[in-house]
N, C-alpha and C. Protein backbone atom coordinates (compact mmCIF):
# COMPACT_ATOMS: atom_id res chain seq x y z
N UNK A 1 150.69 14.00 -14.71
CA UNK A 1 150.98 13.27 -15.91
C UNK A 1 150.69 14.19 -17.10
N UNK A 2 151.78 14.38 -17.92
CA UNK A 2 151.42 15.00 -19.22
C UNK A 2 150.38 14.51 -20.57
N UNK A 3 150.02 15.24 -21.06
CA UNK A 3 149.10 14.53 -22.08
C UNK A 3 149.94 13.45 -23.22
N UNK A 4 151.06 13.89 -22.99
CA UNK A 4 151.90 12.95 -24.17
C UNK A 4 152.28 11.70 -22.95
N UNK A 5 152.68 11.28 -22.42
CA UNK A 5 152.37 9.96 -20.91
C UNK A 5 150.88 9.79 -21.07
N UNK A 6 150.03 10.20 -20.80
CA UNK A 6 148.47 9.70 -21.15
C UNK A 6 148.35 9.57 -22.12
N UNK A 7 148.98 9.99 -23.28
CA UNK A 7 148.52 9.00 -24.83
C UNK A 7 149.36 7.67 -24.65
N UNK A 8 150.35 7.73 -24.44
CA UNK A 8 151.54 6.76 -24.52
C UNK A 8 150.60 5.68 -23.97
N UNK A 9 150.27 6.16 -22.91
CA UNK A 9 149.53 4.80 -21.41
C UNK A 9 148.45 4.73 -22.27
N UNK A 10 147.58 5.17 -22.54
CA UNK A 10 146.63 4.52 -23.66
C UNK A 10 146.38 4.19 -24.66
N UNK A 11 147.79 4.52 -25.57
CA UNK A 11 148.22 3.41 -26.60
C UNK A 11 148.89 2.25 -26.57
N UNK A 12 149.74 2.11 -25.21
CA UNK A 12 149.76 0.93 -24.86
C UNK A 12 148.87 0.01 -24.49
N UNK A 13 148.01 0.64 -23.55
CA UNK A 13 146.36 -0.32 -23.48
C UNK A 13 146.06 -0.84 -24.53
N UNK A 14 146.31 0.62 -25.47
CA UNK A 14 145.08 -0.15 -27.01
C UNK A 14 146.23 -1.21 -27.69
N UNK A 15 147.17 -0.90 -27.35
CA UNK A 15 148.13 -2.20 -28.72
C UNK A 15 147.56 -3.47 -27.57
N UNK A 16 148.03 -3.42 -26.50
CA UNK A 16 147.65 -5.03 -25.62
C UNK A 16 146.39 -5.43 -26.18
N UNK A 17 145.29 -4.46 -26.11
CA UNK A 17 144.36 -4.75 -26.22
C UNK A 17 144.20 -5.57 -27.83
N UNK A 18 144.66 -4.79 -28.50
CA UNK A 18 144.32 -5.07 -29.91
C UNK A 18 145.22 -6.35 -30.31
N UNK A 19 146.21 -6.86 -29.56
CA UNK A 19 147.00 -7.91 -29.62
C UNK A 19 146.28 -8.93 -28.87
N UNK A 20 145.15 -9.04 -28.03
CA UNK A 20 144.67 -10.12 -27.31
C UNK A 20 143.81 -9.90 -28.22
N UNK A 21 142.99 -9.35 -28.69
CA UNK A 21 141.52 -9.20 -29.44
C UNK A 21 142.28 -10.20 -30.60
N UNK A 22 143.20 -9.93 -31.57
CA UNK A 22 143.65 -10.71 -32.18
C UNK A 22 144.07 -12.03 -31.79
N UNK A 23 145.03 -12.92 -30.77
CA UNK A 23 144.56 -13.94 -30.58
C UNK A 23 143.66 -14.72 -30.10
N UNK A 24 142.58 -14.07 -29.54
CA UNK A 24 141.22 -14.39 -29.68
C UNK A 24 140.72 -14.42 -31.18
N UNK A 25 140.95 -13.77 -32.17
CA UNK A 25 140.11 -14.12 -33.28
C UNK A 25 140.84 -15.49 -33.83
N UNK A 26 142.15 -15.26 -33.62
CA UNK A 26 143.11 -16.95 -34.31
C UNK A 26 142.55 -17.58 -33.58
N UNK A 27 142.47 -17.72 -32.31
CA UNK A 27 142.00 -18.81 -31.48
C UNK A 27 140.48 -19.58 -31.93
N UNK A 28 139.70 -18.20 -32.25
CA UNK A 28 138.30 -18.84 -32.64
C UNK A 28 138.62 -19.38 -33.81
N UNK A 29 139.49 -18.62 -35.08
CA UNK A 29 139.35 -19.23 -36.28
C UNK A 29 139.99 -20.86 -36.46
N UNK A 30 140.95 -20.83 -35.26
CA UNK A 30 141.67 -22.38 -35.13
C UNK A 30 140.70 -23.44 -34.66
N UNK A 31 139.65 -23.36 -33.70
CA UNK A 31 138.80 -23.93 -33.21
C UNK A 31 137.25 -24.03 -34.10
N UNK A 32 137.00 -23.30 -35.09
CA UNK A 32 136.33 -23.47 -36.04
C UNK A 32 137.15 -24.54 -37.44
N UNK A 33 137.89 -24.32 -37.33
CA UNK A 33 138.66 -25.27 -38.54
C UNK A 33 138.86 -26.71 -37.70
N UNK A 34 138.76 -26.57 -36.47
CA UNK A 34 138.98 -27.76 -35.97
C UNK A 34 137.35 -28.51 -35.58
N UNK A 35 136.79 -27.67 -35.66
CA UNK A 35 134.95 -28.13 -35.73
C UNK A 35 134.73 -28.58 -36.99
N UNK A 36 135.35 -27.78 -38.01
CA UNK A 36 134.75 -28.73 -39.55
C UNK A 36 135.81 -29.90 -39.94
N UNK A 37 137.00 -29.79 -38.93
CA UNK A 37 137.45 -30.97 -39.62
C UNK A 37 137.18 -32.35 -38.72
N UNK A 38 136.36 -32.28 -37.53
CA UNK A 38 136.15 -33.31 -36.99
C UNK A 38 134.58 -33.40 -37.63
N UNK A 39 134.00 -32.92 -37.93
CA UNK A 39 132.83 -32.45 -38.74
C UNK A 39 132.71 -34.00 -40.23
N UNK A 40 134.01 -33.34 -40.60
CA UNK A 40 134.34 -34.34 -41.81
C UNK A 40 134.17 -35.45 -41.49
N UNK A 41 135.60 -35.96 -40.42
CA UNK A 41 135.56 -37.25 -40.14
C UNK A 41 134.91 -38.18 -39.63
N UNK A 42 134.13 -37.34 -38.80
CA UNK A 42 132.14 -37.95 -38.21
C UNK A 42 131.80 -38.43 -39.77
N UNK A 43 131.80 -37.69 -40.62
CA UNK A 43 130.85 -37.90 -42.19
C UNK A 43 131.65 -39.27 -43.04
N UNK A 44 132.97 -38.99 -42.63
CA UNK A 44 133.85 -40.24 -43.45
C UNK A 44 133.90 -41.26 -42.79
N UNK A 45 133.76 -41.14 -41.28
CA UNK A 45 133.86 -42.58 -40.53
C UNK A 45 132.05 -42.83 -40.75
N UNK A 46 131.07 -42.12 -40.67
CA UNK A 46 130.13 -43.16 -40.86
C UNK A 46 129.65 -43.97 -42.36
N UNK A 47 130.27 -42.99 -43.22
CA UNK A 47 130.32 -43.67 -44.40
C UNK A 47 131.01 -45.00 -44.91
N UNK A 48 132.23 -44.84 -43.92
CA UNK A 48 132.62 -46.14 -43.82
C UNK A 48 132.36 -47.60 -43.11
N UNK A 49 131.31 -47.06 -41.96
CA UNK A 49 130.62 -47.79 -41.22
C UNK A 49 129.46 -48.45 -42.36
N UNK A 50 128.85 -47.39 -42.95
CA UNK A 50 127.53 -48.34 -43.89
C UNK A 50 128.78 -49.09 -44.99
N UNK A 51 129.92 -48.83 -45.54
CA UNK A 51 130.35 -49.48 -46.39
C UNK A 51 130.47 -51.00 -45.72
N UNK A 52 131.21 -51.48 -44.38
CA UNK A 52 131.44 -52.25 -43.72
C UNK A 52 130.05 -52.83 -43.50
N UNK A 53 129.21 -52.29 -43.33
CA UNK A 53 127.59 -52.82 -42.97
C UNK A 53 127.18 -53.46 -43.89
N UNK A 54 127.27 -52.92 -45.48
CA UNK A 54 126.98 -53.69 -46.74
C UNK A 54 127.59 -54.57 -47.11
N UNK A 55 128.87 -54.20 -46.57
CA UNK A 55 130.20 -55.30 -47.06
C UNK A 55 129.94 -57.00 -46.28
N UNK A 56 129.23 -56.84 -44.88
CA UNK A 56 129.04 -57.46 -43.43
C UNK A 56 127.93 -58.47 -44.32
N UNK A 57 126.66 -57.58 -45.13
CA UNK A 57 125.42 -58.28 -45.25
C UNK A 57 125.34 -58.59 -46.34
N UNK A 58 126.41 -58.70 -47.50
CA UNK A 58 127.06 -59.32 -48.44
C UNK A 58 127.57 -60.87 -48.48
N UNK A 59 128.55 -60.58 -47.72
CA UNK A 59 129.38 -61.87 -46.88
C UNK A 59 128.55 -62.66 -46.29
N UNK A 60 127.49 -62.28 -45.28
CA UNK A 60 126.45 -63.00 -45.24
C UNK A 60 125.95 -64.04 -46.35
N UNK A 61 125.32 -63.13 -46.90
CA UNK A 61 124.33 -63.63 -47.89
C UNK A 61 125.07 -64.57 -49.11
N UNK A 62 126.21 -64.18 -49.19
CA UNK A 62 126.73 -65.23 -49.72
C UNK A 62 127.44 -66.46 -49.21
N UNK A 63 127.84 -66.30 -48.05
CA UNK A 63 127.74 -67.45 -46.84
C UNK A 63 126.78 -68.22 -46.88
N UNK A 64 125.34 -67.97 -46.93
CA UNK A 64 124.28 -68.47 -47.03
C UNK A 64 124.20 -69.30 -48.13
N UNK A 65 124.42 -68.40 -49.83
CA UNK A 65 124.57 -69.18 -51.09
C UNK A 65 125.63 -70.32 -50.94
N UNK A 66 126.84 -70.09 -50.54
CA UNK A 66 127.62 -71.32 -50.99
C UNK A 66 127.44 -72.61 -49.62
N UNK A 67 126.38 -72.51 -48.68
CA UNK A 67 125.77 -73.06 -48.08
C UNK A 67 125.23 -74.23 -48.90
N UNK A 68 124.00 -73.32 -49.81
CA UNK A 68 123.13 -74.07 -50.57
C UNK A 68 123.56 -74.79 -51.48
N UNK A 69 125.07 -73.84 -51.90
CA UNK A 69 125.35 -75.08 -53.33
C UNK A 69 126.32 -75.86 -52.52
N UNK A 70 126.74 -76.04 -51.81
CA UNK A 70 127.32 -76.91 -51.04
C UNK A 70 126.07 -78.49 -51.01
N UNK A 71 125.16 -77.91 -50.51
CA UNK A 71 124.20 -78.78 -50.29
C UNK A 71 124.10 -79.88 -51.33
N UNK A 72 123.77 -78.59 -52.85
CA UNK A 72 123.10 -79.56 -53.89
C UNK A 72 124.06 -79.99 -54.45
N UNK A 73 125.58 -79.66 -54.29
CA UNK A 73 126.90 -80.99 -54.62
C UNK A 73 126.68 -82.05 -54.04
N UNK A 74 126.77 -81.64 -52.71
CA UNK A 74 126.39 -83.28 -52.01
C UNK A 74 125.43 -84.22 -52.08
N UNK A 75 123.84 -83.10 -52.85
CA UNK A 75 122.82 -84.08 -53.03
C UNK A 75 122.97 -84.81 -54.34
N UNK A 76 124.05 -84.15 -54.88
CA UNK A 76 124.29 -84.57 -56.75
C UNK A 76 125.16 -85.50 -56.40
N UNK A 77 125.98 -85.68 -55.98
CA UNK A 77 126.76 -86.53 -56.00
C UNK A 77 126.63 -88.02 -54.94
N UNK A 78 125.53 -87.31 -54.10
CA UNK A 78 124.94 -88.98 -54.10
C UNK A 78 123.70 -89.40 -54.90
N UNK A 79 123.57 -88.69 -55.58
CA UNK A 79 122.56 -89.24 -56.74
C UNK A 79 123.31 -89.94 -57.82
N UNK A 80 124.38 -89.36 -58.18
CA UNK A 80 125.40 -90.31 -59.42
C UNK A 80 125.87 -90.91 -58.56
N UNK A 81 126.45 -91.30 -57.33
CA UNK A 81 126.50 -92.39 -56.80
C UNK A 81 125.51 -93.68 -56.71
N UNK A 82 124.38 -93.57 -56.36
CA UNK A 82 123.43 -94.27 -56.25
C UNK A 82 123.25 -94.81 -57.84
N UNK A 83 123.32 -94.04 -58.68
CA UNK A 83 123.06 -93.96 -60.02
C UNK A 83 124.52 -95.20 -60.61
N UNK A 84 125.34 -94.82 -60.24
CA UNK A 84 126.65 -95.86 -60.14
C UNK A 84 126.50 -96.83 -59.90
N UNK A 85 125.95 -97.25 -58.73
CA UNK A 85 125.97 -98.62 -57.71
C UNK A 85 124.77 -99.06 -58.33
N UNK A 86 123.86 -98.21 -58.98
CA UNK A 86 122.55 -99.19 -59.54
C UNK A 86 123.04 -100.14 -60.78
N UNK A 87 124.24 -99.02 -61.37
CA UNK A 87 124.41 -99.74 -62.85
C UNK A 87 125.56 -101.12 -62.66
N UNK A 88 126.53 -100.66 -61.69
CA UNK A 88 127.30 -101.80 -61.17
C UNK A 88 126.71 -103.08 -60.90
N UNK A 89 125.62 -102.78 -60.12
CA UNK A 89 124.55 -104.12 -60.03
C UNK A 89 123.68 -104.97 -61.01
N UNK A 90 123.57 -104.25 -62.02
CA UNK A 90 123.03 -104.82 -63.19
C UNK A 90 124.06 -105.30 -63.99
N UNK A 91 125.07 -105.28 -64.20
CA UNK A 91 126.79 -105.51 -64.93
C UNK A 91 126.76 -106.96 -64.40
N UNK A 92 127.41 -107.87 -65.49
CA UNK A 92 127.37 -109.34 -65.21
C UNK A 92 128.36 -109.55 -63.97
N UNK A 93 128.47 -110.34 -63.11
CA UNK A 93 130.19 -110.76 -62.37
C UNK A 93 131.09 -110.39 -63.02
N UNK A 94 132.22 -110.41 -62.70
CA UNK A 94 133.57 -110.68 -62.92
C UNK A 94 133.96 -111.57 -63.33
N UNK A 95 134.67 -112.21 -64.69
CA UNK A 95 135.09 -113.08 -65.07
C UNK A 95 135.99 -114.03 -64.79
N UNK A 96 136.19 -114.79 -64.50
CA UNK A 96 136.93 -115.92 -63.48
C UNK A 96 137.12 -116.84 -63.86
């Protein structure tokens, strides 16, 4: 083999070589961009989890409030009822 065939054969090595070394570096750099962008969405989906969590113990708690004023309508309004039927009873008959 001549020395010009032995460069040839080992500049072909080196281009293969230097052509896999390169999609190995895309490969890592694609798989790093794909680590920070699932990275993100871990960070945006749990942020949206506590939004839903506050949103959850909100709804609650005001479930609870219109509970209570639920209550004190109904306790008000049989109090002016009662308050009604007391004054109806004191009111002369009906005229006849």
């Amino acid at each position: 083999m001549t020395d010009i065939e032995e460069l040839r054969r080992r500049l072909e090595a080196l281009e293969a070589e230097v052509t896999t070394l390169r999609e190995d570096a895309a490969t890592r750099a694609l798989a790093a961009m794909n680590d920070r962008d699932v990275a993100e969405f871990r960070t945006e989906l749990r942020a949206n989890r506590q939004v839903l969590n506050a949103l959850r113990e909100t709804q609650v708690e005001q479930g609870r409030e219109l509970a209570e004023l639920r209550e004190e309508v109904r306790r008000g309004f049989a109090t002016v009822l009662t308050a009604v039927q007391a004054i109806g009873d004191r009111l002369p008959g009906e005229p006849g």
